[in-house]
C-alpha atoms as a PDB file:
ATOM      1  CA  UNK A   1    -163.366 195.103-158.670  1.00  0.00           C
ATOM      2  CA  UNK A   2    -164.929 192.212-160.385  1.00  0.00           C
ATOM      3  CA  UNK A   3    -163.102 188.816-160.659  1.00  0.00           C
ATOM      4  CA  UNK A   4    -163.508 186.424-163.630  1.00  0.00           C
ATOM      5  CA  UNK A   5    -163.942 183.273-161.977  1.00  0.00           C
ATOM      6  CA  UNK A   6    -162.880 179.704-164.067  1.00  0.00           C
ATOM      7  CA  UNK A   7    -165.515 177.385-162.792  1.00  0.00           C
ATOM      8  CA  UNK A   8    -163.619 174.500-164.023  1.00  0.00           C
ATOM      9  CA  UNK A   9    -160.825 175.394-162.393  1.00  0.00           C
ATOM     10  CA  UNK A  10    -162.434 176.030-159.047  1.00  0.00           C
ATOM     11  CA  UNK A  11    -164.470 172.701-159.585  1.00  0.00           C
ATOM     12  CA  UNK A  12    -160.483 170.718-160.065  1.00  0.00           C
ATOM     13  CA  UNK A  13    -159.122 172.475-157.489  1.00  0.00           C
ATOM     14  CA  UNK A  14    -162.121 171.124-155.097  1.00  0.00           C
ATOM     15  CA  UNK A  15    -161.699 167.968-156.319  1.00  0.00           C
ATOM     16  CA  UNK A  16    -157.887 167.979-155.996  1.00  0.00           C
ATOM     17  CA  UNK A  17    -158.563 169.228-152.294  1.00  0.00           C
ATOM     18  CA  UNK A  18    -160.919 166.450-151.549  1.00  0.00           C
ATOM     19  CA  UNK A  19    -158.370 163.661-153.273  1.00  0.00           C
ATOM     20  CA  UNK A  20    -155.896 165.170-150.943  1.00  0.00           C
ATOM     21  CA  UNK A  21    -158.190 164.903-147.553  1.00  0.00           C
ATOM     22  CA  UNK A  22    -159.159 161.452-148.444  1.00  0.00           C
ATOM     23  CA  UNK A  23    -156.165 160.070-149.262  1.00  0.00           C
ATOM     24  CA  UNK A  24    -154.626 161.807-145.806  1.00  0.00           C
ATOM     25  CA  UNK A  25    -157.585 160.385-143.744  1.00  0.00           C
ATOM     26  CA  UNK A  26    -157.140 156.630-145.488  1.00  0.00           C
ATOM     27  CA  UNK A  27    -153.479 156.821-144.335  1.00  0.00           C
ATOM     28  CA  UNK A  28    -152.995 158.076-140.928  1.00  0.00           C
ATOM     29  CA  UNK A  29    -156.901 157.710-139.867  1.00  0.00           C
ATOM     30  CA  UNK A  30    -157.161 160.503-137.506  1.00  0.00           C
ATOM     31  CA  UNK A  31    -159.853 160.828-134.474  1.00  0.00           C
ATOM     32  CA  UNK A  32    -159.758 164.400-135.039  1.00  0.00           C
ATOM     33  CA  UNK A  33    -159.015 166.895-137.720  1.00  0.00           C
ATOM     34  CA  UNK A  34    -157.953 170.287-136.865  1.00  0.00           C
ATOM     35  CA  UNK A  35    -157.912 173.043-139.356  1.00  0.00           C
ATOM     36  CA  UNK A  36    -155.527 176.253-138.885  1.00  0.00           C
ATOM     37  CA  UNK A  37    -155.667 179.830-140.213  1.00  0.00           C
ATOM     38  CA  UNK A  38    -154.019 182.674-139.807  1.00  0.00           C
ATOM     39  CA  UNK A  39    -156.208 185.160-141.470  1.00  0.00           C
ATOM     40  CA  UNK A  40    -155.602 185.548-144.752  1.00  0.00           C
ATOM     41  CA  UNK A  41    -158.336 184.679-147.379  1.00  0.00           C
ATOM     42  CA  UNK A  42    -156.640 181.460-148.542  1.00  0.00           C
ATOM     43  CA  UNK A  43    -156.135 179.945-145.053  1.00  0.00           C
ATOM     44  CA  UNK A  44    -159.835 180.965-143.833  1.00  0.00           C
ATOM     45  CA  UNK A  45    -160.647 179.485-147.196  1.00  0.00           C
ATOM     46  CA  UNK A  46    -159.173 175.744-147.133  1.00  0.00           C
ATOM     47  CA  UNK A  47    -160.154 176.128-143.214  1.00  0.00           C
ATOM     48  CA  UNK A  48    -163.897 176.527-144.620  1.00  0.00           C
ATOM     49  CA  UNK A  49    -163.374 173.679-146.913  1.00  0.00           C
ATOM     50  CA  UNK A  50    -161.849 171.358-144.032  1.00  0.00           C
ATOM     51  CA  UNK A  51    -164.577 172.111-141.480  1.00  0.00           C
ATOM     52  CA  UNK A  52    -167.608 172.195-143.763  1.00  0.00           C
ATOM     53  CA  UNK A  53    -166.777 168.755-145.539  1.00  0.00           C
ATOM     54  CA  UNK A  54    -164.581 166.891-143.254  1.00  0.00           C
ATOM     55  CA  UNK A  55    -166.105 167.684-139.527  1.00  0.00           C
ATOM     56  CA  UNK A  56    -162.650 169.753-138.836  1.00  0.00           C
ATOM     57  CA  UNK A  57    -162.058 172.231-135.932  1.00  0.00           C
ATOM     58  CA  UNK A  58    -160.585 175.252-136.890  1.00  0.00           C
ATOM     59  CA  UNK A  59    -158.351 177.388-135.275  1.00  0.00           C
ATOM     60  CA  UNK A  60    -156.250 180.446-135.121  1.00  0.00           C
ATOM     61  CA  UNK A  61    -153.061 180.519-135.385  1.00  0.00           C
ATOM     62  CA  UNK A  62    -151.022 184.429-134.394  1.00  0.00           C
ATOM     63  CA  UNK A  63    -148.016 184.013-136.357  1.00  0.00           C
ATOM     64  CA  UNK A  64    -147.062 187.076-135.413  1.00  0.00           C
ATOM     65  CA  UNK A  65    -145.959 188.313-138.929  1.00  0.00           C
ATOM     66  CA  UNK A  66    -149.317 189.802-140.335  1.00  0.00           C
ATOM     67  CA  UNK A  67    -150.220 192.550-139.843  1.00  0.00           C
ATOM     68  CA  UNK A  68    -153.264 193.906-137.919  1.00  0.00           C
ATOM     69  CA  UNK A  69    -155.819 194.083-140.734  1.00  0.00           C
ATOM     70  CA  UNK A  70    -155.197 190.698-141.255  1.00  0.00           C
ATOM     71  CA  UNK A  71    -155.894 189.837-137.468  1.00  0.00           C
ATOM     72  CA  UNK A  72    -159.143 191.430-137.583  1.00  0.00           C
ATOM     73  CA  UNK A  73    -159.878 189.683-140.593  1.00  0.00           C
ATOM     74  CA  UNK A  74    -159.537 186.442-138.668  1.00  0.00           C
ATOM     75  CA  UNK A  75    -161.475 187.820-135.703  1.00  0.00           C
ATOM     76  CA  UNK A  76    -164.391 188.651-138.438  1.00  0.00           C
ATOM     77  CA  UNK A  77    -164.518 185.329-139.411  1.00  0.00           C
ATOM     78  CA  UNK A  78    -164.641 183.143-136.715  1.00  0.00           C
ATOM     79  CA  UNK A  79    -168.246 185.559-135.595  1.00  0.00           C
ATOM     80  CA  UNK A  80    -168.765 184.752-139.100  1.00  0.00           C
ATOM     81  CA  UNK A  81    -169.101 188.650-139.876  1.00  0.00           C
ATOM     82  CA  UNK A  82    -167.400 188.388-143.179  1.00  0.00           C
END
């Protein structure tokens, strides 16, 4: 399946993401950032986003309410198989 991607929207929602990060860092000035996902696509996403323009660590988090497709879909991408 083929997806019809909005640039501009992707390019707002970056923007909005990066608003958010430095308004969060300006406020409670953190020595670390950590970045959490639990597998799905939009967590290992804004993880991505957090680690690759803000020197985050990511982790996993088991929330123990996916299901096991989704678990190997977070093991995938921390190898960065995926």
């Amino acid at each position: 399946m083929l997806f019809d991607f909005d640039s501009g929207r992707i390019e707002s929602m970056i923007a909005q993401g990066h608003a958010i990060m430095r308004e969060a860092i300006e406020l409670y000035k953190p020595i670390a950032i950590f970045a959490g996902f639990s597998g799905g696509n939009d967590s290992i996403v804004a993880t991505h986003f957090a680690c690759e323009n803000y020197e985050a660590a990511s982790i996993h988090a088991n929330t123990q309410i996916g299901i096991e497709a989704s678990r190997q879909h977070a093991k995938r991408a921390r190898r960065g198989n995926d």
